[in-house]
Protein backbone atom coordinates (compact mmCIF):
# COMPACT_ATOMS: atom_id res chain seq x y z
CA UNK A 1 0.00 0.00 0.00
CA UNK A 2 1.56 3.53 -0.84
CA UNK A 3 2.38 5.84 1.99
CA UNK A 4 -0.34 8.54 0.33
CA UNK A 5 -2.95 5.74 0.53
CA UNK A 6 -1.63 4.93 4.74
CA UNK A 7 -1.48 8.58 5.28
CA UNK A 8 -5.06 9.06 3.74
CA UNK A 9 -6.51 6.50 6.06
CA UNK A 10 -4.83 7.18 9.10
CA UNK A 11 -6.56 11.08 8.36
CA UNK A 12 -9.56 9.02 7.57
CA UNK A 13 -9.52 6.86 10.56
CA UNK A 14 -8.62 10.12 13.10
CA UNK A 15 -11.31 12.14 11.90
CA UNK A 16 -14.63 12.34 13.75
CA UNK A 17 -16.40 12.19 10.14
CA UNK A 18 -19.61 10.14 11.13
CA UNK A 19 -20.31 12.61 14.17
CA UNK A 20 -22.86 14.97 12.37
CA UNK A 21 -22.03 18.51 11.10
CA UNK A 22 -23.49 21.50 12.88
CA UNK A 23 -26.40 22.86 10.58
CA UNK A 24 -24.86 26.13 10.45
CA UNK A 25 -20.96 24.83 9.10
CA UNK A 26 -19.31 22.00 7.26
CA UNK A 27 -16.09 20.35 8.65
CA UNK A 28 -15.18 18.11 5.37
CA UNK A 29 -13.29 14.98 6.36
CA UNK A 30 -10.65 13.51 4.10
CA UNK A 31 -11.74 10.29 2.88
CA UNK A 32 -9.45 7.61 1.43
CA UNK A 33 -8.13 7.57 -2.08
CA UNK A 34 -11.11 8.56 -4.40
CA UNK A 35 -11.26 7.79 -8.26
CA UNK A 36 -12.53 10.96 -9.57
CA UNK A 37 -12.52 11.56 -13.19
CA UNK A 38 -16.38 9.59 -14.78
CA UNK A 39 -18.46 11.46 -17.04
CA UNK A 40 -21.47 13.13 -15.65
CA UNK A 41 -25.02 12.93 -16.68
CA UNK A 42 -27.74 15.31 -16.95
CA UNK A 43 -30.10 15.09 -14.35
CA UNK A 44 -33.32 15.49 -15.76
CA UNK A 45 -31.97 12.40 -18.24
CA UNK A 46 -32.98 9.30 -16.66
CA UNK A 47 -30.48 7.04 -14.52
CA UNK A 48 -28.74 4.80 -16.53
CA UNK A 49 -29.72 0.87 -15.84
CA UNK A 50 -28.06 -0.59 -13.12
CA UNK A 51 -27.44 -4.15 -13.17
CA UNK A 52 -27.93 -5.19 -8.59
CA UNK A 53 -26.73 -7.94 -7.38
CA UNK A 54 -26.90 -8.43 -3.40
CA UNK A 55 -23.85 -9.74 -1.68
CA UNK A 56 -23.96 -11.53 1.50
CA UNK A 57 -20.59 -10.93 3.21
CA UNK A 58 -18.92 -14.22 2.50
CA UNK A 59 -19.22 -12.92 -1.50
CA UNK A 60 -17.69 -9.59 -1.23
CA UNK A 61 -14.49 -9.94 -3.02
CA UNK A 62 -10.99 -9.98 -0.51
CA UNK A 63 -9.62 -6.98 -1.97
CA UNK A 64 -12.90 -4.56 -1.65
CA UNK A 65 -13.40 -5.48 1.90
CA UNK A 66 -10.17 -5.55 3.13
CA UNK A 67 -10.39 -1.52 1.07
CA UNK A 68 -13.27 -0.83 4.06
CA UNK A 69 -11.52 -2.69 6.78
CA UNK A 70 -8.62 -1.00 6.51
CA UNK A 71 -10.44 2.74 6.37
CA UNK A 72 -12.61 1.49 9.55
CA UNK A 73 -11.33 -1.60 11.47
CA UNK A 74 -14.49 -1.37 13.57
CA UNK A 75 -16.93 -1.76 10.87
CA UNK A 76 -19.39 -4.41 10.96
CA UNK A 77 -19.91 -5.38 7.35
CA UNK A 78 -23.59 -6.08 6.99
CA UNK A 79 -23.40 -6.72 3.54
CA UNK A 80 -23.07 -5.26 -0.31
CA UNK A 81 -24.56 -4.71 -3.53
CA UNK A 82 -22.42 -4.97 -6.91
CA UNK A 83 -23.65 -2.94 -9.06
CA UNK A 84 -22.56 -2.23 -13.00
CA UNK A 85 -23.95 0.76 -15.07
CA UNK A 86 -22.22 2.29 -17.64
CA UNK A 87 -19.66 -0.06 -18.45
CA UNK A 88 -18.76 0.50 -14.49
CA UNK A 89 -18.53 -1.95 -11.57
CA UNK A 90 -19.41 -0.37 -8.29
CA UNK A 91 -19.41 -2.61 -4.67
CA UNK A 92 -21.53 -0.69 -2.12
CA UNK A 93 -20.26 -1.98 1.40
CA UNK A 94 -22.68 -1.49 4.10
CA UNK A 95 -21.46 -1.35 7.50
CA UNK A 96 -22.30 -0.08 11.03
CA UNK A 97 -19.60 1.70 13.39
CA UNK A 98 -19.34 0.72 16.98
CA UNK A 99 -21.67 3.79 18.08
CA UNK A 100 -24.52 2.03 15.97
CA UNK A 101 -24.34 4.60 13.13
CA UNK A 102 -24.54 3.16 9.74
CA UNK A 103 -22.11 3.94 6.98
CA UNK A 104 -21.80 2.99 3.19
CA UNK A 105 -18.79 3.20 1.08
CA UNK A 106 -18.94 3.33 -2.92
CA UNK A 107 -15.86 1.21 -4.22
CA UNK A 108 -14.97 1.38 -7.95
CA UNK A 109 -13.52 -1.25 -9.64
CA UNK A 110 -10.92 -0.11 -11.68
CA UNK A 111 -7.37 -1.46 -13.62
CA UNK A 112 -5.60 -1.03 -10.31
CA UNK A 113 -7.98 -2.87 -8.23
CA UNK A 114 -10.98 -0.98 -6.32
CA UNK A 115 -11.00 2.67 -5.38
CA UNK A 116 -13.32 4.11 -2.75
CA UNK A 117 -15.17 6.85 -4.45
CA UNK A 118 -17.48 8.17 -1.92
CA UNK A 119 -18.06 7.48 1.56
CA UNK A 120 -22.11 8.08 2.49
CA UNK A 121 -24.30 8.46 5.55
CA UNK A 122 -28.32 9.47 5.96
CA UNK A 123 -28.98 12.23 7.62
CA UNK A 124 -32.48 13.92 8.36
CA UNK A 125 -33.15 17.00 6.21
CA UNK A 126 -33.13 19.65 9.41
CA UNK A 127 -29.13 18.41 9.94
CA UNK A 128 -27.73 19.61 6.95
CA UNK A 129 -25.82 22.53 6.76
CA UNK A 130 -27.99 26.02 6.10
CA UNK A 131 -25.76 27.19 3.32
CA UNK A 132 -26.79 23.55 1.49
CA UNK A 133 -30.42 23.82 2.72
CA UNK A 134 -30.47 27.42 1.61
CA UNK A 135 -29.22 26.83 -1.90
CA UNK A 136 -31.95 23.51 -2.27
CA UNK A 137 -34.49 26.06 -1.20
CA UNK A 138 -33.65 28.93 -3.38
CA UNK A 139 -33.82 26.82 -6.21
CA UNK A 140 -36.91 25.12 -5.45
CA UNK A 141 -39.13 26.73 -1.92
CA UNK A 142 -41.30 23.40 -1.88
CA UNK A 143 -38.39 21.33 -1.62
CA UNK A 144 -38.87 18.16 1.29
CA UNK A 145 -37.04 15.80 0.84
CA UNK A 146 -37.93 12.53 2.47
CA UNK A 147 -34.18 11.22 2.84
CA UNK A 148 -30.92 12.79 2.63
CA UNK A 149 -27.80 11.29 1.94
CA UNK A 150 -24.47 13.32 2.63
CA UNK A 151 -21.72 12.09 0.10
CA UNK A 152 -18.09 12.31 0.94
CA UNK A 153 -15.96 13.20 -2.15
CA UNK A 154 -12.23 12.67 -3.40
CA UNK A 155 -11.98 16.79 -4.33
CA UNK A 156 -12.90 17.21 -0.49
CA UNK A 157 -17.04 18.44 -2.03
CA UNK A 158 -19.76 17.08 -0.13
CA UNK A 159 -22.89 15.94 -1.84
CA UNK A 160 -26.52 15.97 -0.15
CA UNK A 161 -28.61 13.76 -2.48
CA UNK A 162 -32.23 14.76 -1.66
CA UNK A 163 -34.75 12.44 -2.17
CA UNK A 164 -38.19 13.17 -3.15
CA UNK A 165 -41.53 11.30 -1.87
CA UNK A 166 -42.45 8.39 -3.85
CA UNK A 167 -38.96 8.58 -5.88
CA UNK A 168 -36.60 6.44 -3.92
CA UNK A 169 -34.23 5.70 -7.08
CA UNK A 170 -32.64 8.87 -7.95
CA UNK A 171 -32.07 12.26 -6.03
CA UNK A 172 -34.57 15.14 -7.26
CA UNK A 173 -31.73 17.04 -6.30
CA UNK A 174 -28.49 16.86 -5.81
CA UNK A 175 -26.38 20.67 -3.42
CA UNK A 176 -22.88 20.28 -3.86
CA UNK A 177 -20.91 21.82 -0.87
CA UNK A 178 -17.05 22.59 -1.42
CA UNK A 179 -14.66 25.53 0.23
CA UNK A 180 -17.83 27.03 2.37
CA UNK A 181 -19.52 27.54 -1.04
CA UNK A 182 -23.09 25.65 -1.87
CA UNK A 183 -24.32 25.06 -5.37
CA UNK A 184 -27.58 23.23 -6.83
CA UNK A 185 -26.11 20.62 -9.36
CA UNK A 186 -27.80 20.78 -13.12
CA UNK A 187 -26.05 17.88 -14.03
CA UNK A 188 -26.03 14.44 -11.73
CA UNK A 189 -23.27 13.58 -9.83
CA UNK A 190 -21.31 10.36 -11.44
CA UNK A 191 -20.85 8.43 -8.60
């Protein structure tokens, strides 16, 4: 394992990242080594087909849990999903920390083996920052979304994918948060 990849866990592992952020300011937390470079896709297009297949956690492959392990050695796998869309393979390794919360990381396959890509949590739509609630509201003052999930990324952004009643699939929006600054996303997140 490269020292940037050990030094990106060890910040991983020492910050407090599944505590949750005060509404009113967002602490990002380094994740570990994030692909970042996939081609984005309108969204107002519909998702792409996604191919699911559940894992137990006997058939998660060696290499993508011992990816999670080593981020958090106090996860308690629960289980995964493999999931290929756009000539992609994603793992989704779902886990729960020792103070119950639950935590999922995205792992990419890719030629040099899997990549985390985003780390994600739920969080309830009043525990967001303002400055990301603010920006979902300006664009849209009926927004409520039914779930949020806070998404981690490699260029230190954090994505709240909000979820619309009746639409569990795909975010009706997605606020991008990145150097104190919030913006409504026009085209969908890749990951």
């Amino acid at each position: 394992m490269s020292d940037r990849r050990n030094l990106a866990i060890h910040i991983f592992l020492a910050t407090p990242f599944v505590v949750a952020c005060s509404p009113s300011e967002v602490a990002p937390a380094p994740v570990p080594e994030i692909a970042e470079e996939v081609e984005e896709t309108e969204l107002t297009e519909p998702a792409p087909p996604v191919e699911i297949t559940d894992l137990s956690v006997s058939e998660i492959p060696d290499d993508v849990r011992a990816l999670v392990l080593a981020a958090v050695p106090d996860i308690k796998i629960a289980g995964a999903q493999r999931k290929a869309r756009d000539g992609r393979v994603y793992f989704d390794v779902e886990g729960e920390l020792p103070d119950g919360s639950e935590i999922e990381f995205d792992i990419l396959e890719t030629a040099n083996g899997p990549e985390v890509v985003e780390v994600q949590r739920d969080l309830d739509w009043a525990d967001i920052p303002v400055l990301a609630r603010d920006a979902a509201i300006a664009a849209n003052a009926d927004v409520a979304p039914v779930r949020v999930i806070e998404s981690r990324q490699a260029d230190d952004s954090i994505i709240y994918e909000l979820f619309a009643d009746g639409q569990p699939a795909d975010p009706a929006m997605e606020v991008r948060v990145k150097d104190g600054v919030a913006e409504v996303l026009s085209e969908r997140w890749p990951h």
